[in-house]
C-alpha atoms as a PDB file:
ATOM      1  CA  UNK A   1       9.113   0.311  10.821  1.00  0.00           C
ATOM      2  CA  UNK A   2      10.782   2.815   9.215  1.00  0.00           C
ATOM      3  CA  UNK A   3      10.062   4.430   5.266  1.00  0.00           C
ATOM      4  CA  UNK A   4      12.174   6.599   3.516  1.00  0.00           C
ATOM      5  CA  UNK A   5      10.776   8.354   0.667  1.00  0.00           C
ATOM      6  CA  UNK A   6      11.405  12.165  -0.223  1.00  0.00           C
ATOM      7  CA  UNK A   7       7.766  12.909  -2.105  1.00  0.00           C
ATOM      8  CA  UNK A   8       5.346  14.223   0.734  1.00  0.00           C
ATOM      9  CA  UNK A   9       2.401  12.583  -1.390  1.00  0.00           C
ATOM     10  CA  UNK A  10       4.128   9.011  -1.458  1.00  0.00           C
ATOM     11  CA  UNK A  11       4.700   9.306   2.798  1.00  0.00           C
ATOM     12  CA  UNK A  12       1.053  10.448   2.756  1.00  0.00           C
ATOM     13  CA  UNK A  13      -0.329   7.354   0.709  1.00  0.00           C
ATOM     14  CA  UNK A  14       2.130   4.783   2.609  1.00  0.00           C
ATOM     15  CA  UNK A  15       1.292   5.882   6.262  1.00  0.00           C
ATOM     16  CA  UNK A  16      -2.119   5.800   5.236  1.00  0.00           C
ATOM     17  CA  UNK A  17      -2.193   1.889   3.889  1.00  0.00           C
ATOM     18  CA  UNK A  18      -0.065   1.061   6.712  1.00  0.00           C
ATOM     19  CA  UNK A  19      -2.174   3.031   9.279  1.00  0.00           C
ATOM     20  CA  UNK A  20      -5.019   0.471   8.118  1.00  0.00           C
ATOM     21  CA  UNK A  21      -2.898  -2.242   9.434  1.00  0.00           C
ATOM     22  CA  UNK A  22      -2.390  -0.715  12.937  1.00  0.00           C
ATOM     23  CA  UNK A  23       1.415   0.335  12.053  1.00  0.00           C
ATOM     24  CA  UNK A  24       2.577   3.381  12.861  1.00  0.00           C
ATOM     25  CA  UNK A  25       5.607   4.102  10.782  1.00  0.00           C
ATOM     26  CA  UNK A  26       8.433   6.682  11.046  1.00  0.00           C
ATOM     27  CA  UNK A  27       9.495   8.539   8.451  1.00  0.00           C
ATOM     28  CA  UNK A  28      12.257  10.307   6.952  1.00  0.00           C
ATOM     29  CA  UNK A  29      13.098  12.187   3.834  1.00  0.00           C
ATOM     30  CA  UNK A  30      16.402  10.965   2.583  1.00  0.00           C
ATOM     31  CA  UNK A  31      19.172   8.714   2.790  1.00  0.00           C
ATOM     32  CA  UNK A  32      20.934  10.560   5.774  1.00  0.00           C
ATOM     33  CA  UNK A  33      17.979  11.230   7.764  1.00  0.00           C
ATOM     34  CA  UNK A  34      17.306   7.464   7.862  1.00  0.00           C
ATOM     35  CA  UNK A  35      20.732   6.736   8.779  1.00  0.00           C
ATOM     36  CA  UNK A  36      20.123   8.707  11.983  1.00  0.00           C
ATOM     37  CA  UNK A  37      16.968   7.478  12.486  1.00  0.00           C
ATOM     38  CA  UNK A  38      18.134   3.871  12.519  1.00  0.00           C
ATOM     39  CA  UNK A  39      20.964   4.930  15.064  1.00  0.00           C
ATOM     40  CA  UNK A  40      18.731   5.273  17.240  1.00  0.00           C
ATOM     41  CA  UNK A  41      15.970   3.375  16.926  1.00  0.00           C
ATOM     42  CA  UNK A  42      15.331  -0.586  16.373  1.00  0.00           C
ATOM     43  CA  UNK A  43      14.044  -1.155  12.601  1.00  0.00           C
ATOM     44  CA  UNK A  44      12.259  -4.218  12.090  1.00  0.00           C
ATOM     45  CA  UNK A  45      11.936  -3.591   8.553  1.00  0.00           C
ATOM     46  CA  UNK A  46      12.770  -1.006   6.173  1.00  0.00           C
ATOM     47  CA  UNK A  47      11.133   0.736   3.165  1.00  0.00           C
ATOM     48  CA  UNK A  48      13.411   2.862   1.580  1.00  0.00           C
ATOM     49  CA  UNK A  49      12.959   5.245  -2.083  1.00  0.00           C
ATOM     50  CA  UNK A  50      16.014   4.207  -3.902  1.00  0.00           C
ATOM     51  CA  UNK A  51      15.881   7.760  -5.804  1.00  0.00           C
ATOM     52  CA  UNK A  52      16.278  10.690  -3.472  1.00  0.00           C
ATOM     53  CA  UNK A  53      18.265  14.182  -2.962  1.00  0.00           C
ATOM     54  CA  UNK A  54      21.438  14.036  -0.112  1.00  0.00           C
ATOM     55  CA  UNK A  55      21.758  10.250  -0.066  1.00  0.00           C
ATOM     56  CA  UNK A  56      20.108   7.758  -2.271  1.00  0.00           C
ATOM     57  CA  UNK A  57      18.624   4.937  -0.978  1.00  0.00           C
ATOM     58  CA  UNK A  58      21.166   2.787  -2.602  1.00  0.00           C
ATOM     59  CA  UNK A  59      24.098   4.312  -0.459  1.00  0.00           C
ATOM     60  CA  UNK A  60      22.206   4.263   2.902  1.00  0.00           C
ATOM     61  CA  UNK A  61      21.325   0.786   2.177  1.00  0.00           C
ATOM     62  CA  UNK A  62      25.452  -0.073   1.844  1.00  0.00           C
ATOM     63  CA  UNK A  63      26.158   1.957   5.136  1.00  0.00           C
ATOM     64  CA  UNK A  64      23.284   0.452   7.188  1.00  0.00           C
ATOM     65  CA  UNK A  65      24.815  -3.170   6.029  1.00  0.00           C
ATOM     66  CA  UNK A  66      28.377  -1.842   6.807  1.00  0.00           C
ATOM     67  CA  UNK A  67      26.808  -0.788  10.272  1.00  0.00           C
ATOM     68  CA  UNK A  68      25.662  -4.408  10.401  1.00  0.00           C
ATOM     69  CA  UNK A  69      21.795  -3.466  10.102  1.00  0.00           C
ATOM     70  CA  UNK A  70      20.615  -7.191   9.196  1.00  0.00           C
ATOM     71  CA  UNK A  71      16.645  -6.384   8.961  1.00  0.00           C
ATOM     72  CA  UNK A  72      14.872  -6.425   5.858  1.00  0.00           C
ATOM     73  CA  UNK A  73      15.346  -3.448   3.704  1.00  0.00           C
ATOM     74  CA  UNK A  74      12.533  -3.404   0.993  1.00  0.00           C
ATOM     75  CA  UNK A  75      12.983  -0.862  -2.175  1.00  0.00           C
ATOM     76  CA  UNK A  76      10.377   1.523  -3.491  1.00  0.00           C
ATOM     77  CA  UNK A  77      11.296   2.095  -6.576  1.00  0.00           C
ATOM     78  CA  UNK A  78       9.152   3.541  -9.910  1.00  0.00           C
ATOM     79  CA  UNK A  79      11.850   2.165 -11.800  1.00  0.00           C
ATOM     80  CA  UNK A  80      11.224  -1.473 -13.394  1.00  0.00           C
ATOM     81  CA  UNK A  81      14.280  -2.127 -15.721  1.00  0.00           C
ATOM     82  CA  UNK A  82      16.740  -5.118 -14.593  1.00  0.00           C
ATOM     83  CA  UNK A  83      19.396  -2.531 -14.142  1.00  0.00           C
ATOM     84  CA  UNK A  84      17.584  -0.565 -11.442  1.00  0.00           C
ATOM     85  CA  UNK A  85      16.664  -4.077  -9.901  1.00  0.00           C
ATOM     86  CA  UNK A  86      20.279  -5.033  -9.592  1.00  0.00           C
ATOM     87  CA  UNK A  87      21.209  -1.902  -8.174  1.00  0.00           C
ATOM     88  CA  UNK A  88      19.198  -2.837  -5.222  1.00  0.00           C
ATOM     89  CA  UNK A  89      20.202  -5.868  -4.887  1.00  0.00           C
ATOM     90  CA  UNK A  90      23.901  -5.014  -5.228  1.00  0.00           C
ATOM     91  CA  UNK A  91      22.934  -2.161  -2.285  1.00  0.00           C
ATOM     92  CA  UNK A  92      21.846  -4.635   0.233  1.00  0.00           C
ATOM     93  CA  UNK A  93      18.177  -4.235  -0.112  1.00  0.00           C
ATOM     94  CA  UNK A  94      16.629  -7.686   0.367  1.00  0.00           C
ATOM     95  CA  UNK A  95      12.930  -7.145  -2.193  1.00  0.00           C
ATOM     96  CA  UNK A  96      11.613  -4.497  -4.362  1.00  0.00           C
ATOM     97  CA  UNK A  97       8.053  -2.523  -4.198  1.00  0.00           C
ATOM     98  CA  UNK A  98       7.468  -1.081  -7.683  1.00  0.00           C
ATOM     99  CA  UNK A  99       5.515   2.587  -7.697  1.00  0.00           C
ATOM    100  CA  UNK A 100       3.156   2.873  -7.731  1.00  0.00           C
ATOM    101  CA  UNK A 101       1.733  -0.270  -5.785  1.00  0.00           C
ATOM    102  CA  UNK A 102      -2.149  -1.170  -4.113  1.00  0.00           C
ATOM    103  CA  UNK A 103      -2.630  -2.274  -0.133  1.00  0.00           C
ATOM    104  CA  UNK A 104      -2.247  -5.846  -1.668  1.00  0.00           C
ATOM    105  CA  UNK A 105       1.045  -5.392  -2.314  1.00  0.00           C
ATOM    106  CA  UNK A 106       2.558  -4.041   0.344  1.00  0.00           C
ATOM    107  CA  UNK A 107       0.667  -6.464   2.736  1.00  0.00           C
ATOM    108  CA  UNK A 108       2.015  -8.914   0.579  1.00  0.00           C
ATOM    109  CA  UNK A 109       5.424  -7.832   1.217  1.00  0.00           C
ATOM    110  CA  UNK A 110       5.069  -7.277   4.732  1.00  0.00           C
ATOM    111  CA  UNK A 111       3.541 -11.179   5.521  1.00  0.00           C
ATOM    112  CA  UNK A 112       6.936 -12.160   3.143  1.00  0.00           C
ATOM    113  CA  UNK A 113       9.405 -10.034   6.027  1.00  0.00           C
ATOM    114  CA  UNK A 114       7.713  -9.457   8.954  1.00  0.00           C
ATOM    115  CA  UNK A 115       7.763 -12.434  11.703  1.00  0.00           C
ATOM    116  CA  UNK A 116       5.597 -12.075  14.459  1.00  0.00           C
END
């Protein structure tokens, strides 16, 4: 699994909820970094900030579907407004987390994507 997010505090709260479910995420900072990242690594599943500095999540989303990256790619977004949702959509990204979100819901989400 990899999660994109730029805020220190949201990587801090997501590997923590996720480290109660015995995954071990990596992490990256922006758009670019997890572009790299998924060069070279597998993905099962993505969790990507839609709002960051260097390269939105939005544009790495398009790129990692133009590299034919056909795992889920889940939004985290604070944003709720149909615009923002269609934006995501439009990206590539296949569901949307709103900020800020409980354990529930991201378990929730990962039981919807993740096939053992």
């Amino acid at each position: 699994m990899l999660v994109v997010d730029d805020i220190k505090m949201n990587q801090i709260i997501i590997k923590e909820m996720l480290s109660k479910l015995s995954i071990k995420p990596d992490i990256t900072n922006n758009g670019i970094e997890a572009l790299e990242a998924a060069k070279s690594k597998e993905y099962d599943i993505i969790l990507m900030d839609c709002r960051m500095p260097e390269m939105d999540g939005f544009e790495a989303t398009t790129k990692l579907r133009e590299r034919a990256f056909k795992r889920p790619i889940i939004a985290l977004t604070a944003s709720t407004t149909k615009t923002e949702r269609a934006l995501c959509f439009d990206s590539g990204m296949d569901d949307v987390l709103t900020k800020p979100y409980r354990a529930a819901d991201l378990l929730h989400l990962l039981t919807k994507w993740c096939h053992p």
